[in-house]
C-alpha atoms as a PDB file:
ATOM      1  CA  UNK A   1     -84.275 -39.076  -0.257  1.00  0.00           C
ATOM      2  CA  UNK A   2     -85.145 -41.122  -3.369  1.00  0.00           C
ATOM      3  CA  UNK A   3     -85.759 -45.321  -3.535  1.00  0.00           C
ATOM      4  CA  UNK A   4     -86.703 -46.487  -7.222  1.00  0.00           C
ATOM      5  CA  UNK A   5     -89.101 -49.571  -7.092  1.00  0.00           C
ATOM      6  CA  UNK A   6     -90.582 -52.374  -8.841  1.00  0.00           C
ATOM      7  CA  UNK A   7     -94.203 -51.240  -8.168  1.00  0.00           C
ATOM      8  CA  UNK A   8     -94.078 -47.834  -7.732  1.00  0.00           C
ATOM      9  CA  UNK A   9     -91.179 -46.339  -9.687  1.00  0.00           C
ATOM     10  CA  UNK A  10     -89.239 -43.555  -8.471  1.00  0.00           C
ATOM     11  CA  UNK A  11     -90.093 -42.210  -4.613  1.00  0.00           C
ATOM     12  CA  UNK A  12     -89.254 -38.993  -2.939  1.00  0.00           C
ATOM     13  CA  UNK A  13     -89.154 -39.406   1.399  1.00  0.00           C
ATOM     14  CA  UNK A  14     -88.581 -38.085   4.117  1.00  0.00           C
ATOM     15  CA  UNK A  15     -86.564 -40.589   6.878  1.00  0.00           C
ATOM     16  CA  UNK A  16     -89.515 -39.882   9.201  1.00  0.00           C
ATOM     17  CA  UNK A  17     -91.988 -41.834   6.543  1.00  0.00           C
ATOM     18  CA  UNK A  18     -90.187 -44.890   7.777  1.00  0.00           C
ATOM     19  CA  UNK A  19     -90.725 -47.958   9.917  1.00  0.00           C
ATOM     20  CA  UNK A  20     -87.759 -48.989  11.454  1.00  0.00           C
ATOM     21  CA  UNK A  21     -87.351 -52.955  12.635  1.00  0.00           C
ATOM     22  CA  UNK A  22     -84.367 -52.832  14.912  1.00  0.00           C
ATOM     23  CA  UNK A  23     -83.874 -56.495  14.434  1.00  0.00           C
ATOM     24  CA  UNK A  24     -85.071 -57.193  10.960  1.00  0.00           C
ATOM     25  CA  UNK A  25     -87.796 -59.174   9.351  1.00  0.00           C
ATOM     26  CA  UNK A  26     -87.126 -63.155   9.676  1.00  0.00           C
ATOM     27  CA  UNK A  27     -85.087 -64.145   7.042  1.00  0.00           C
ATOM     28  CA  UNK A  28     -83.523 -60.818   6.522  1.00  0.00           C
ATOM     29  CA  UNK A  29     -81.972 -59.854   9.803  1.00  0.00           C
ATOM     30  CA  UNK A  30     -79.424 -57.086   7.961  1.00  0.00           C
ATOM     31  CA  UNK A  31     -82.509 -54.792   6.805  1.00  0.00           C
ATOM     32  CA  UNK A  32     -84.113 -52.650   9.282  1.00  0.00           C
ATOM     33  CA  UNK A  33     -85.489 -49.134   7.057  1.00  0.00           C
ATOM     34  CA  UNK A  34     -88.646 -50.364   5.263  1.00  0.00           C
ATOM     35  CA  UNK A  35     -90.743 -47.379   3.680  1.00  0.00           C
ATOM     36  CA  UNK A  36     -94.391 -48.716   3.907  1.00  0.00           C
ATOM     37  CA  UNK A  37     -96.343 -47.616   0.583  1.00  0.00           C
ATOM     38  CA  UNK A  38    -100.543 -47.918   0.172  1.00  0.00           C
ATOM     39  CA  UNK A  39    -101.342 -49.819  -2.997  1.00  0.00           C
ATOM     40  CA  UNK A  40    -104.390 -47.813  -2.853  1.00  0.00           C
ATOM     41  CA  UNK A  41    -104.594 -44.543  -2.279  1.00  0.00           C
ATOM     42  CA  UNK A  42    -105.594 -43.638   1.084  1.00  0.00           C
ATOM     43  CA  UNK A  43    -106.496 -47.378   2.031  1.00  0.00           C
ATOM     44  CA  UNK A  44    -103.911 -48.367   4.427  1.00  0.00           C
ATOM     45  CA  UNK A  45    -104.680 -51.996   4.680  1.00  0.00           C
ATOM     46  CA  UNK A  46    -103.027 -53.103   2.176  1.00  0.00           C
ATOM     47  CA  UNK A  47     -98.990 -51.931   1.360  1.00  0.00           C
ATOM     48  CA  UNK A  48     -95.797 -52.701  -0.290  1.00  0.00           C
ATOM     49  CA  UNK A  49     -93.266 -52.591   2.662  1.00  0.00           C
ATOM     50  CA  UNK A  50     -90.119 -51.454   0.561  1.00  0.00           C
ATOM     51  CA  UNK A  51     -86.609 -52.111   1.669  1.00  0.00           C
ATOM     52  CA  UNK A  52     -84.970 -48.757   1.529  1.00  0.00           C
ATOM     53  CA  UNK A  53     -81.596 -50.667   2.157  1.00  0.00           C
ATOM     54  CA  UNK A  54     -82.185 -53.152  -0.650  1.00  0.00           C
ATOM     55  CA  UNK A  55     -84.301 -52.159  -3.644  1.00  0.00           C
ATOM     56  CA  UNK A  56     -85.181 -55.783  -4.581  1.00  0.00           C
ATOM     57  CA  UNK A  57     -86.846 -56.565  -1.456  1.00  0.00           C
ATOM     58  CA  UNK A  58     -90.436 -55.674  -0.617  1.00  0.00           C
ATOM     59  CA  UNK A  59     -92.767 -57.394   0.784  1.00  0.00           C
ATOM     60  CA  UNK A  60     -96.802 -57.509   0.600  1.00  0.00           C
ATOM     61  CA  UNK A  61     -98.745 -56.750   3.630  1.00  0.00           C
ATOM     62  CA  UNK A  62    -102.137 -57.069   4.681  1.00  0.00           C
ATOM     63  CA  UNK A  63    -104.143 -55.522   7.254  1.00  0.00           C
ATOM     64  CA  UNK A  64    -105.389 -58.946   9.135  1.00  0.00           C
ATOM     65  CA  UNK A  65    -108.553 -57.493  10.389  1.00  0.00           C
ATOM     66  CA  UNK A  66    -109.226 -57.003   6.999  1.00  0.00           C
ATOM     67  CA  UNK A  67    -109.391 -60.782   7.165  1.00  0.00           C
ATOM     68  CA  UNK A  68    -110.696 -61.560  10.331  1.00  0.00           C
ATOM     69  CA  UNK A  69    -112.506 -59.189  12.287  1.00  0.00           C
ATOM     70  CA  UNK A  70    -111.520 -60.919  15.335  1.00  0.00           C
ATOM     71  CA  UNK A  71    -108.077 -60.856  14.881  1.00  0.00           C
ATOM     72  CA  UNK A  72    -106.726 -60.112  18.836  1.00  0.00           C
ATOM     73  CA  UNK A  73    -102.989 -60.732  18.869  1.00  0.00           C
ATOM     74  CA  UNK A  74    -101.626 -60.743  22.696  1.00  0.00           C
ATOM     75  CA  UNK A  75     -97.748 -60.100  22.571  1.00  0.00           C
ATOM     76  CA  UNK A  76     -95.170 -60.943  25.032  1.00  0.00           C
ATOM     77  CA  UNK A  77     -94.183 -58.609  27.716  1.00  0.00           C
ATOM     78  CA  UNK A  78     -90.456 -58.130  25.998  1.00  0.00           C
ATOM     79  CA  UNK A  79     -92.519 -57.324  22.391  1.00  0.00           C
ATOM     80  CA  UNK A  80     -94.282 -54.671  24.336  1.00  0.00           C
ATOM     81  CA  UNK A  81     -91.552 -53.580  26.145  1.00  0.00           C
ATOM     82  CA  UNK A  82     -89.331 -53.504  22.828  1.00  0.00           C
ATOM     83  CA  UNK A  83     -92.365 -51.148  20.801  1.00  0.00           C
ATOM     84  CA  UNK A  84     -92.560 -49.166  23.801  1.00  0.00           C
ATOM     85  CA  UNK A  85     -96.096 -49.979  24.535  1.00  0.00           C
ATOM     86  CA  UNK A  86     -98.109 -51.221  27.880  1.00  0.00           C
ATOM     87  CA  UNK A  87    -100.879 -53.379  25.548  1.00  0.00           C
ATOM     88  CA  UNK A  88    -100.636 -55.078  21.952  1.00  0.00           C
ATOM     89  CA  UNK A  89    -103.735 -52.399  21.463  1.00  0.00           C
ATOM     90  CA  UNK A  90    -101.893 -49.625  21.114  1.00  0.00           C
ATOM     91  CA  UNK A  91    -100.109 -51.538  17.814  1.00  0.00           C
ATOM     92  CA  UNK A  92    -100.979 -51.680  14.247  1.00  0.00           C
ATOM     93  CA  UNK A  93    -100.772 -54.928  12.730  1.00  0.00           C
ATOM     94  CA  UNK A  94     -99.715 -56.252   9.125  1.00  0.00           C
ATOM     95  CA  UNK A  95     -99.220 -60.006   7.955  1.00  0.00           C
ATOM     96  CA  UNK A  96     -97.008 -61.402   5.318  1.00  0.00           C
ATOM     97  CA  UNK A  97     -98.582 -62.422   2.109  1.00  0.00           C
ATOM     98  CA  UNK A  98     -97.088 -64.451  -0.239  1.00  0.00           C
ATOM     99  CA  UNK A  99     -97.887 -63.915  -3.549  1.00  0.00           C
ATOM    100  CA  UNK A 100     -97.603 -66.607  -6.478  1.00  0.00           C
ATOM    101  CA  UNK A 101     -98.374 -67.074 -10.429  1.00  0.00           C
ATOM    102  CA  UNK A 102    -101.510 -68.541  -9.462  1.00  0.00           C
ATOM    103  CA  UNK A 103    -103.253 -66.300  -7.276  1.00  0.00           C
ATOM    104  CA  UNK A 104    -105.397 -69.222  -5.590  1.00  0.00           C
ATOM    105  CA  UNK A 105    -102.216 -70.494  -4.408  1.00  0.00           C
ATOM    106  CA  UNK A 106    -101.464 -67.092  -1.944  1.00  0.00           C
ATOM    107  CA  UNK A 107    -101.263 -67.435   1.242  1.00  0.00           C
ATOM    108  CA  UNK A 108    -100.906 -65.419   4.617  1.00  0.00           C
ATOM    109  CA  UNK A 109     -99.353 -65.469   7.131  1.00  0.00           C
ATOM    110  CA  UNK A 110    -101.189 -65.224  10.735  1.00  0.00           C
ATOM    111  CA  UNK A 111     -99.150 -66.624  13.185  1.00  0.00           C
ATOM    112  CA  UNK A 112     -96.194 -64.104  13.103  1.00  0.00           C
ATOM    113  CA  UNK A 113     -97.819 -60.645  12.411  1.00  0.00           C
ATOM    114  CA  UNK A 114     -95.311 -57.207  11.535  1.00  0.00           C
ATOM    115  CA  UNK A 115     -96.183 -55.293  15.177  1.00  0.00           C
ATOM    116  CA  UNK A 116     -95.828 -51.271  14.596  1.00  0.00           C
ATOM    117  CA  UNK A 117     -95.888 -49.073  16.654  1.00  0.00           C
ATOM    118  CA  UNK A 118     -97.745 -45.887  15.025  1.00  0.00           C
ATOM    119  CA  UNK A 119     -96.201 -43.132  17.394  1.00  0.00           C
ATOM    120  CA  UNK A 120     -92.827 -43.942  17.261  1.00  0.00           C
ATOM    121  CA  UNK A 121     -92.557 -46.131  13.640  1.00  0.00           C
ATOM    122  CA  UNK A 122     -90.447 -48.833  15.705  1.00  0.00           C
ATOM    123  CA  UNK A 123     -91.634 -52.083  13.686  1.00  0.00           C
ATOM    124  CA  UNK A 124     -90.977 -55.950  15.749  1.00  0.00           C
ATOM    125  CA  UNK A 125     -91.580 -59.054  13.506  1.00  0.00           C
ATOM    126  CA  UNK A 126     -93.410 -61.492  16.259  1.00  0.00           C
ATOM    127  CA  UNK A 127     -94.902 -64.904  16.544  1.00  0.00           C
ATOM    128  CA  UNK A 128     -97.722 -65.609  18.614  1.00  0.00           C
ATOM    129  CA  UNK A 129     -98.588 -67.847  21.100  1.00  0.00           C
ATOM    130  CA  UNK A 130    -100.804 -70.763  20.953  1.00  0.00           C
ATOM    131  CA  UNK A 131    -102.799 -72.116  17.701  1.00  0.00           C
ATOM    132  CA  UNK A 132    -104.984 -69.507  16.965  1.00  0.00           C
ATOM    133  CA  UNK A 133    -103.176 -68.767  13.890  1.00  0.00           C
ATOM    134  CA  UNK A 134    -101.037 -70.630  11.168  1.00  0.00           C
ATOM    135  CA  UNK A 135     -98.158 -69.328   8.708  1.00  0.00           C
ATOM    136  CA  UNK A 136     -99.754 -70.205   5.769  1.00  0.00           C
ATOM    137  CA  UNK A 137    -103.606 -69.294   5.796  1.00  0.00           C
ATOM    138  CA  UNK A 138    -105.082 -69.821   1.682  1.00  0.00           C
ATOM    139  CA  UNK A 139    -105.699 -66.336   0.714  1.00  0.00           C
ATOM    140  CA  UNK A 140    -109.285 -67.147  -1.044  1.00  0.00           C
ATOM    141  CA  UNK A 141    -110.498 -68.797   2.079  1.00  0.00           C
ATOM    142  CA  UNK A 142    -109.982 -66.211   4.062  1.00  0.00           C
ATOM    143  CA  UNK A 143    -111.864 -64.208   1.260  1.00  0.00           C
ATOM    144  CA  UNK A 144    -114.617 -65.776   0.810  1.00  0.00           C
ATOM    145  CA  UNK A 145    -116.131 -65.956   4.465  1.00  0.00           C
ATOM    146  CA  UNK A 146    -118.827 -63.595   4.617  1.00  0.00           C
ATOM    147  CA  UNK A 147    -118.292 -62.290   7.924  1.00  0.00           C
ATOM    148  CA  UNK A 148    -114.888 -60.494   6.162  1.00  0.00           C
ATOM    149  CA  UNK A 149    -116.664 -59.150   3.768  1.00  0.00           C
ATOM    150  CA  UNK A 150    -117.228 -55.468   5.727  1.00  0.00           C
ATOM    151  CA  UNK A 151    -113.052 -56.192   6.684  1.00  0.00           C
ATOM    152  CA  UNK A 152    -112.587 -55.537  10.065  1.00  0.00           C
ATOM    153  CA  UNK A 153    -110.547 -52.924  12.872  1.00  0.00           C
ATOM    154  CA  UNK A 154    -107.606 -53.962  14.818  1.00  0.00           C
ATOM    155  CA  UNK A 155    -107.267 -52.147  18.232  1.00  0.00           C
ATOM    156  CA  UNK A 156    -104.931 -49.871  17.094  1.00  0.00           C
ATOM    157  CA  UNK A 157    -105.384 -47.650  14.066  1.00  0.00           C
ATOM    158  CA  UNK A 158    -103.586 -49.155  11.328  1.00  0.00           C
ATOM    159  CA  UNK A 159    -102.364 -45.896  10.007  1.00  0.00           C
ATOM    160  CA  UNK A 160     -98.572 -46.170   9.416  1.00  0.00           C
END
């Protein structure tokens, strides 16, 4: 199969390359095939989560641990149950950035993470309990702690 995209131009794949989110991301309920693609090669924590349905959407995703080494999402039983996991462990997590003119002004978002399962490529948008985490972290804060400087690893590996 072929997409064409913004970032990447023209991409060959195979329908097991994707992550499938059986009930969309929030705000775009209709799209479930998302091809995830590394802006750098062989450095999965950050990627361009195409739309193979859509060719204008894509969104940026970061690796949180990247962020915040401690980064411990805890899921409800019916996300686990959903990915087909017993522990949010098992899952490889991404976050939303948003990405503006003025790059000071991105932000992240924390508080409802992309959940994947690696095995089976089943994707859940979730939010998380408690206050641990906001939607709209400031990008260069989260930069410029230095405990994020050597990024950080989620339980699961966040190979897609």
């Amino acid at each position: 199969m072929t997409i064409h995209t913004d970032y990447h131009g023209t991409i060959e794949y195979e329908a097991d390359e994707l992550v499938t989110f059986s009930e969309g991301i929030f705000g775009f309920p209709s799209l479930k095939k998302f091809l995830p693609l590394c802006m750098d090669e062989g450095d999965s924590s950050l990627l361009l989560l195409q739309s193979v349905e859509d060719q204008q959407i894509a969104f940026f995703l970061i690796n949180p641990c990247s962020l915040l080494p401690d980064y411990d999402p805890v899921l409800q039983p019916e996300d686990l149950t959903a990915l087909e996991v017993e522990n949010s462990g098992e899952l490889s997590y991404y976050s939303i950035c948003v990405v503006r003119s003025n790059y000071l002004d991105n932000t992240v978002n924390l508080k409802c993470p992309l959940a994947i399962n690696p095995v089976t490529r089943q994707g859940r948008q979730v939010i998380l309990n408690g206050n641990n985490y906001g939607y709209r972290h400031p990008l260069s804060t989260l930069l410029n702690q230095p405990e994020n400087m050597n990024g950080g690893n989620c339980n699961a590996d966040s190979q897609t």
